[in-house]
PDB file of N, CA and C in Angstrom:
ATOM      1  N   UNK A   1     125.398 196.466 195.018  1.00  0.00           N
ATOM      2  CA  UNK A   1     126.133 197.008 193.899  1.00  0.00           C
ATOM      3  C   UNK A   1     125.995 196.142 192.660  1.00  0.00           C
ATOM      4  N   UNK A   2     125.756 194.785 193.156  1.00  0.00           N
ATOM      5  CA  UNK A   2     125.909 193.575 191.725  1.00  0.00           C
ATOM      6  C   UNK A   2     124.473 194.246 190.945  1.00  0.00           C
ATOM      7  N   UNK A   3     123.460 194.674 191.187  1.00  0.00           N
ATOM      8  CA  UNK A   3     122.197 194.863 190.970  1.00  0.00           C
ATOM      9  C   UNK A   3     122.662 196.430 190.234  1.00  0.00           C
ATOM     10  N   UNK A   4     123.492 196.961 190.279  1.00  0.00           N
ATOM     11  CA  UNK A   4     123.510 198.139 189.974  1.00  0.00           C
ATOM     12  C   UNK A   4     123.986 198.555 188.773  1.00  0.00           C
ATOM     13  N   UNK A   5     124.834 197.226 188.799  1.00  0.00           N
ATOM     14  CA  UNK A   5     126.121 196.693 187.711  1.00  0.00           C
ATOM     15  C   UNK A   5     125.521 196.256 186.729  1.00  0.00           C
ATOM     16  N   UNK A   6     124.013 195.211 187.298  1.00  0.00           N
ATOM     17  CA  UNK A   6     123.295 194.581 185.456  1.00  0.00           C
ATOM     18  C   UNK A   6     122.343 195.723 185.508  1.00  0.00           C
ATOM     19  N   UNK A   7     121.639 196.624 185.602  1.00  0.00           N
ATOM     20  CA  UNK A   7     120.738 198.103 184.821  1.00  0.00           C
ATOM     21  C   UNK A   7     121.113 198.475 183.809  1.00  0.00           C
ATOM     22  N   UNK A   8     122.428 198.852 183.793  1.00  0.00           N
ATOM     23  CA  UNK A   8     122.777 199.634 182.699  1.00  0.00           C
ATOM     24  C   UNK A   8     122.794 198.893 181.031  1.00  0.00           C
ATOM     25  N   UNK A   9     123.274 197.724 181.050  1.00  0.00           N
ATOM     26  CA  UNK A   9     123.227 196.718 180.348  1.00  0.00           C
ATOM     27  C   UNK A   9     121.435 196.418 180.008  1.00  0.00           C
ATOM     28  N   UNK A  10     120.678 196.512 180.757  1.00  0.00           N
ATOM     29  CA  UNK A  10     119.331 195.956 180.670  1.00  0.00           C
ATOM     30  C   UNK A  10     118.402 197.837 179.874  1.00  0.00           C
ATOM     31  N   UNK A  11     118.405 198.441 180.157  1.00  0.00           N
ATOM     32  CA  UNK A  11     118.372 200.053 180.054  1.00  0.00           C
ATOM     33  C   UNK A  11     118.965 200.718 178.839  1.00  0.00           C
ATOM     34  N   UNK A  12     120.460 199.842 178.467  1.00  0.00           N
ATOM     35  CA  UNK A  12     121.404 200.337 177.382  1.00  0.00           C
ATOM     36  C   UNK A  12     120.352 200.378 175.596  1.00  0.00           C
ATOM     37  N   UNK A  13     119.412 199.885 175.315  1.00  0.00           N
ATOM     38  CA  UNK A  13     118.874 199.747 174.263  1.00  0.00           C
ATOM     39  C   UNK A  13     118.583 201.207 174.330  1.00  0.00           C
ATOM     40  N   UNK A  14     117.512 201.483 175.132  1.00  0.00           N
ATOM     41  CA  UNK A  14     116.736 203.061 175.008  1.00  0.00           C
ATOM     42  C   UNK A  14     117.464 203.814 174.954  1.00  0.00           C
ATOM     43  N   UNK A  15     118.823 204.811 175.130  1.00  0.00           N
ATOM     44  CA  UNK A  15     119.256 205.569 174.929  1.00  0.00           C
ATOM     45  C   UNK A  15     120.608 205.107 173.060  1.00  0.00           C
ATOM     46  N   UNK A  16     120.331 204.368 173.171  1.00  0.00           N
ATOM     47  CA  UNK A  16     121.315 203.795 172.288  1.00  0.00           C
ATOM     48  C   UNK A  16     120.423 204.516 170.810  1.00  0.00           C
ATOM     49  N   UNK A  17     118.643 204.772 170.789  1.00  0.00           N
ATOM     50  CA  UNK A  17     118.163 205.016 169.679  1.00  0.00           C
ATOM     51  C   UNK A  17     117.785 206.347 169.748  1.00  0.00           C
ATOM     52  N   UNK A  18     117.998 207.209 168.946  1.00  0.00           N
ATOM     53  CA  UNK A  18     117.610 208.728 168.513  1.00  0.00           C
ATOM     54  C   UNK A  18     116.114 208.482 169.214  1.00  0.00           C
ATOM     55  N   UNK A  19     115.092 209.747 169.322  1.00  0.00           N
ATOM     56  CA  UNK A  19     113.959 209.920 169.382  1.00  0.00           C
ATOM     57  C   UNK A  19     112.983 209.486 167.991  1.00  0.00           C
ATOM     58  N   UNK A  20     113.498 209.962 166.801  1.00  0.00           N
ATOM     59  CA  UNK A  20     112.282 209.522 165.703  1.00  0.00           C
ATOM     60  C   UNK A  20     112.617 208.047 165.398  1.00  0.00           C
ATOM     61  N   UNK A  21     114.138 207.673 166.134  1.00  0.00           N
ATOM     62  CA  UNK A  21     113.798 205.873 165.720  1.00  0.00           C
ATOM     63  C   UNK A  21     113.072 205.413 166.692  1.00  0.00           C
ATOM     64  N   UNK A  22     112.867 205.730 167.852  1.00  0.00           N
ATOM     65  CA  UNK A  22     111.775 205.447 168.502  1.00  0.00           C
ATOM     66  C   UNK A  22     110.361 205.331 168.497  1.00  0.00           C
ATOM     67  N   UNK A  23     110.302 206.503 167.903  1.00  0.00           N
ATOM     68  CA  UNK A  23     108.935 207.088 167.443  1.00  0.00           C
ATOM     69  C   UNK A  23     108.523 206.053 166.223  1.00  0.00           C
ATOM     70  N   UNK A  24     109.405 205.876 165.455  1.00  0.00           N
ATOM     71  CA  UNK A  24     108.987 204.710 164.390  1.00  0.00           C
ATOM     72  C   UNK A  24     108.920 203.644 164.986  1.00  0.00           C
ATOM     73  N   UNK A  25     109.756 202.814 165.536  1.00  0.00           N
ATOM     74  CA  UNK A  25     109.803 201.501 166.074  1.00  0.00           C
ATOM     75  C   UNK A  25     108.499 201.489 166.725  1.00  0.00           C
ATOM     76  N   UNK A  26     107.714 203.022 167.683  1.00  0.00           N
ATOM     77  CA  UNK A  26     106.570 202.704 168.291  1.00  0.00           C
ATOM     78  C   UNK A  26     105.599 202.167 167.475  1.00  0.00           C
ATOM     79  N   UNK A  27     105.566 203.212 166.410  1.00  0.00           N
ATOM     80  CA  UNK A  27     104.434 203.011 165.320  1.00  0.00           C
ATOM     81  C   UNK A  27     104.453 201.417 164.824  1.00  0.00           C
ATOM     82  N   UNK A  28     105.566 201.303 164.317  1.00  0.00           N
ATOM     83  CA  UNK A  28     105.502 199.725 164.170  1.00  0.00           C
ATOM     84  C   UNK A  28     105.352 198.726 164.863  1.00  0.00           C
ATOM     85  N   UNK A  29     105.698 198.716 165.842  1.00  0.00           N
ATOM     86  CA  UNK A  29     104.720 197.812 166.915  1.00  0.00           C
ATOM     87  C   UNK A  29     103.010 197.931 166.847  1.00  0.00           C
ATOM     88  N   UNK A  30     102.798 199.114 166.873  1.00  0.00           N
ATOM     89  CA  UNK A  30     101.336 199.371 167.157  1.00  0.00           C
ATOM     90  C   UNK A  30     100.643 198.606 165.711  1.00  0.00           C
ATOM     91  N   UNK A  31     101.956 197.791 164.641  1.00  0.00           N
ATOM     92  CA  UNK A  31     100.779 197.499 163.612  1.00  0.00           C
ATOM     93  C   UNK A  31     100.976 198.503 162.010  1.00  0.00           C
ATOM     94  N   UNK A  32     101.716 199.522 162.216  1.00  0.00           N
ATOM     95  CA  UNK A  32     101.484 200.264 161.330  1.00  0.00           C
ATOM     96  C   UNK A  32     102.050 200.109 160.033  1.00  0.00           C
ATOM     97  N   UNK A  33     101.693 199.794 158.662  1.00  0.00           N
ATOM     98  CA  UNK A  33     103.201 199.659 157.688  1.00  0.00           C
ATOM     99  C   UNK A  33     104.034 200.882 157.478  1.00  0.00           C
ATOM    100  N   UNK A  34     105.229 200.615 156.700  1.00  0.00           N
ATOM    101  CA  UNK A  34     105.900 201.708 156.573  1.00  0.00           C
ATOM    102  C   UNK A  34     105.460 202.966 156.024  1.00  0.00           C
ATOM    103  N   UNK A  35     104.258 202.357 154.982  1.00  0.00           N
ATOM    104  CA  UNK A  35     103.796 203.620 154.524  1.00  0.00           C
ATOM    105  C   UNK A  35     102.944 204.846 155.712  1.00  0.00           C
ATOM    106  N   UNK A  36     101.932 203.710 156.427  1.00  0.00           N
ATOM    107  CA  UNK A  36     100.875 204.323 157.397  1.00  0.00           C
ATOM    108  C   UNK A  36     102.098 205.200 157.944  1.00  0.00           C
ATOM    109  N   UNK A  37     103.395 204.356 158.607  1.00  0.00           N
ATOM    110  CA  UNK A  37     104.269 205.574 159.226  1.00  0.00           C
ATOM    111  C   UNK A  37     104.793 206.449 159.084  1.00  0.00           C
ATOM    112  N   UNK A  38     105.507 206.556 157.533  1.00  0.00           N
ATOM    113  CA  UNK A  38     105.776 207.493 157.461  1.00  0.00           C
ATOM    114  C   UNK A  38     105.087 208.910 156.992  1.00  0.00           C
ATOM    115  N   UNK A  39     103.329 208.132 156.371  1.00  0.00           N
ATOM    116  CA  UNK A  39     102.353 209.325 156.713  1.00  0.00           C
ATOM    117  C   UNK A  39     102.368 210.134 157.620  1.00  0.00           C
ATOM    118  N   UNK A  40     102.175 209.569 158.676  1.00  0.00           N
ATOM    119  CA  UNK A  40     102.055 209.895 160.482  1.00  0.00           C
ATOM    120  C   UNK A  40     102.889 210.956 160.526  1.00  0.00           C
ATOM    121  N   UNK A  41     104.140 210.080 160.242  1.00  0.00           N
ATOM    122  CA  UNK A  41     105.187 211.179 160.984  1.00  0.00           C
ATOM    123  C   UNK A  41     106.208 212.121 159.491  1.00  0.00           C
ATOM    124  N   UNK A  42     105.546 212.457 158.728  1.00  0.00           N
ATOM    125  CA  UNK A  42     105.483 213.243 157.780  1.00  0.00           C
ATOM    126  C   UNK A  42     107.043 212.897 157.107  1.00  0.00           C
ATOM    127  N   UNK A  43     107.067 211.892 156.586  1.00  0.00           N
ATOM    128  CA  UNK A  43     108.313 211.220 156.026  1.00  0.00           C
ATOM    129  C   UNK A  43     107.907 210.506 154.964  1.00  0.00           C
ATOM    130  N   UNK A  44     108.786 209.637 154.293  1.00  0.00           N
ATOM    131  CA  UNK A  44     108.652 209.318 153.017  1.00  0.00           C
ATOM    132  C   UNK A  44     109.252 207.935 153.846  1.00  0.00           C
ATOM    133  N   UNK A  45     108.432 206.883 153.102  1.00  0.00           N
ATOM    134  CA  UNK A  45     108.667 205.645 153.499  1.00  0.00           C
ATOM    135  C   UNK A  45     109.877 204.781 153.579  1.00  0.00           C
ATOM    136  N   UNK A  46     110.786 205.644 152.499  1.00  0.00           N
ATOM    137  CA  UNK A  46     112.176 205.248 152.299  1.00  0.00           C
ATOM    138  C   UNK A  46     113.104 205.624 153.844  1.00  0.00           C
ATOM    139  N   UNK A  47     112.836 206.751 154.470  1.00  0.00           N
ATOM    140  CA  UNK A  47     113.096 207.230 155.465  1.00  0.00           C
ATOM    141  C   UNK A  47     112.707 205.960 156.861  1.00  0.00           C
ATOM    142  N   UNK A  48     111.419 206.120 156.734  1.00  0.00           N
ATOM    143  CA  UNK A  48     111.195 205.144 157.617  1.00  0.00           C
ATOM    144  C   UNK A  48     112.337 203.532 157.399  1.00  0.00           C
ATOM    145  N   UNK A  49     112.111 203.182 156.757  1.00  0.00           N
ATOM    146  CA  UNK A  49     113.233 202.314 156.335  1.00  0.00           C
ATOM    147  C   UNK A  49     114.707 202.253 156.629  1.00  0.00           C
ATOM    148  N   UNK A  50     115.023 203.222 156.715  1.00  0.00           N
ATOM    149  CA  UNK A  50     116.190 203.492 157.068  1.00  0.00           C
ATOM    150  C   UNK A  50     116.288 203.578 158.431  1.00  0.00           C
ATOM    151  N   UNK A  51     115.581 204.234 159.212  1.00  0.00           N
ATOM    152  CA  UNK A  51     115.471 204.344 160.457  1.00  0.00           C
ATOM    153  C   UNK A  51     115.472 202.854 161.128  1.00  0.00           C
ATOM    154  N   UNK A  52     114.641 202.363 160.424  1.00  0.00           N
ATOM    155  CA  UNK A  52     114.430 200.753 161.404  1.00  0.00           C
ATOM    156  C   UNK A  52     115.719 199.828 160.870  1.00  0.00           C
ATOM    157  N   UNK A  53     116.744 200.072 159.556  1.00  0.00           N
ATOM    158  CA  UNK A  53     117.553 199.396 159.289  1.00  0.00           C
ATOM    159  C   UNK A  53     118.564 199.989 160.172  1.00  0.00           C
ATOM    160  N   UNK A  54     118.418 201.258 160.742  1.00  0.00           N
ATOM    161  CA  UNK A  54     119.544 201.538 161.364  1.00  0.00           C
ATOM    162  C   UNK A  54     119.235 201.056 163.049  1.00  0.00           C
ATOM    163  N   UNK A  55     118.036 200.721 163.338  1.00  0.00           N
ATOM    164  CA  UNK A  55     117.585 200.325 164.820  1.00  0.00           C
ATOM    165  C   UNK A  55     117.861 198.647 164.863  1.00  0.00           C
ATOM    166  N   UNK A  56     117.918 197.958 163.578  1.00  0.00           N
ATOM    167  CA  UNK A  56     118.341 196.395 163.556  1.00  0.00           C
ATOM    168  C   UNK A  56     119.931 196.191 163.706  1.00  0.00           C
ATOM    169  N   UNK A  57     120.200 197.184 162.869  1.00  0.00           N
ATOM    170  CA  UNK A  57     122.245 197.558 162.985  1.00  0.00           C
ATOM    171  C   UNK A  57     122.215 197.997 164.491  1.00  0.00           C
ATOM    172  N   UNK A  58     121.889 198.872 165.554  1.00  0.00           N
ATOM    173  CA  UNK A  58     122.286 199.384 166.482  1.00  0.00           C
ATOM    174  C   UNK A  58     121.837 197.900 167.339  1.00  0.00           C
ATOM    175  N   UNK A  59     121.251 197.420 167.256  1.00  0.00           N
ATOM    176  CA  UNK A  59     120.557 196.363 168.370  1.00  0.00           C
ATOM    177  C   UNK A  59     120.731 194.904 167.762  1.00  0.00           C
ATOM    178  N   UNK A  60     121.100 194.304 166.901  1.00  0.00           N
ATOM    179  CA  UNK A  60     121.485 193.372 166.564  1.00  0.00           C
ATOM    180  C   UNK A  60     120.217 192.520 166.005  1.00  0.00           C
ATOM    181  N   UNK A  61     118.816 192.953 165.768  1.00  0.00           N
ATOM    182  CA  UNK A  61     117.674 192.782 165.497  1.00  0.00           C
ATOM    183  C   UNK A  61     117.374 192.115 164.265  1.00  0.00           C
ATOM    184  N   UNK A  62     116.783 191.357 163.936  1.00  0.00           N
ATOM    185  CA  UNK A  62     116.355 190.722 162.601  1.00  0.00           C
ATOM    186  C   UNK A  62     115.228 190.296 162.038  1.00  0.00           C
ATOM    187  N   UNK A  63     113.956 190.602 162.758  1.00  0.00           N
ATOM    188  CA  UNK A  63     112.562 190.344 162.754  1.00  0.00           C
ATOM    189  C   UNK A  63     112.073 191.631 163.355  1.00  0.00           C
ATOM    190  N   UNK A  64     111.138 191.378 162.518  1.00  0.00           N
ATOM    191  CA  UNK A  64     109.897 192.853 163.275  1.00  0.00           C
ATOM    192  C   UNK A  64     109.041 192.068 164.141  1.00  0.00           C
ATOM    193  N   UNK A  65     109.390 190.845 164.935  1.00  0.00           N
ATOM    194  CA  UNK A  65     109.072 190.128 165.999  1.00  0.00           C
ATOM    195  C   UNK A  65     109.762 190.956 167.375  1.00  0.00           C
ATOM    196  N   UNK A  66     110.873 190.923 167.639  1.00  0.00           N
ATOM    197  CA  UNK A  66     111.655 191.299 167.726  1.00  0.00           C
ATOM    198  C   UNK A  66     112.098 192.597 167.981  1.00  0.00           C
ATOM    199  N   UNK A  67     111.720 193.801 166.819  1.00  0.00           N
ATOM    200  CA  UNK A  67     111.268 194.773 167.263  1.00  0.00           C
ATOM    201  C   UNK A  67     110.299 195.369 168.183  1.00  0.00           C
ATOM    202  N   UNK A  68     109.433 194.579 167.613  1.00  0.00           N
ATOM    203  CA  UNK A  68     108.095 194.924 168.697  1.00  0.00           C
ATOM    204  C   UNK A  68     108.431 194.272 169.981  1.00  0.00           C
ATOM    205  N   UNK A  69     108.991 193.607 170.187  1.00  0.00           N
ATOM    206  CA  UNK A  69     109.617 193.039 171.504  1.00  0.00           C
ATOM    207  C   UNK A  69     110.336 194.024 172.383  1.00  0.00           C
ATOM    208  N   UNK A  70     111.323 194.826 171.671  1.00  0.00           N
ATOM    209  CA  UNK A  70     111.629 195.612 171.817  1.00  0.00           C
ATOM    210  C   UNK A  70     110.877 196.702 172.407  1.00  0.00           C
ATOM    211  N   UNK A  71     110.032 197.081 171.309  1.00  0.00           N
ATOM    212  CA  UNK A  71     109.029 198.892 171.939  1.00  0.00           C
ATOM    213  C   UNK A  71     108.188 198.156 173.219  1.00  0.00           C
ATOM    214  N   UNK A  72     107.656 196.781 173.021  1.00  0.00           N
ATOM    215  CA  UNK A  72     107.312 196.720 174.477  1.00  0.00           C
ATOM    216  C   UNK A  72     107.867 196.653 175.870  1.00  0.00           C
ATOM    217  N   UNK A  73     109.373 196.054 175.653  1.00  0.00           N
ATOM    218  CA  UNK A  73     109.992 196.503 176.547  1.00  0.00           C
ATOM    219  C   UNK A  73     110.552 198.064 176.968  1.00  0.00           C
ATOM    220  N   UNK A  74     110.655 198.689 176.267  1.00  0.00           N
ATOM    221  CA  UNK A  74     110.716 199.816 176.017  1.00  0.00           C
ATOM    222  C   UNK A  74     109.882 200.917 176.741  1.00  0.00           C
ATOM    223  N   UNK A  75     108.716 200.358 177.182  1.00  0.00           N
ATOM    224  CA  UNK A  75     107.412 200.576 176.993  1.00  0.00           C
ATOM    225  C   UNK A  75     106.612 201.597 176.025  1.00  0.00           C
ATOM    226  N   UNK A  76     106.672 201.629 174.328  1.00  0.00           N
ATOM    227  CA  UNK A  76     106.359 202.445 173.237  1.00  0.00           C
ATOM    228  C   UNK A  76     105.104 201.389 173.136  1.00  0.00           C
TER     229      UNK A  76
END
């Protein structure tokens, strides 16, 4: 049960973010700037921005080190 008890805690990031903050956070890992992303995913860069300021607020995040730390755990 102790094993059952730390998952949710370890797991709690991924549901904590919408799908297109995901989808961004992927892109940005992979390298992409805000602009390349929000090409991609048919947004305006200001958007993208927001998305990842709201994925540093939800997760306590402060580097795009960090992030990408993140989508790889994640696995994005």
């Amino acid at each position: 049960m102790s094993l059952t008890a730390t998952m949710p805690s370890v797991e709690s990031p991924a549901p904590a973010l919408a799908p297109r903050e995901r989808e961004t956070l992927r892109h940005i890992a992979e390298g992409r700037t805000y602009l390349q992303t929000a090409r991609h995913m048919g947004l305006s860069k200001h958007t993208v921005d927001a998305y990842l300021r709201r994925i540093r607020a939800k997760l306590n995040i402060t580097s795009t080190a960090e992030l990408t730390r993140l989508a790889i755990s994640l696995g994005l």
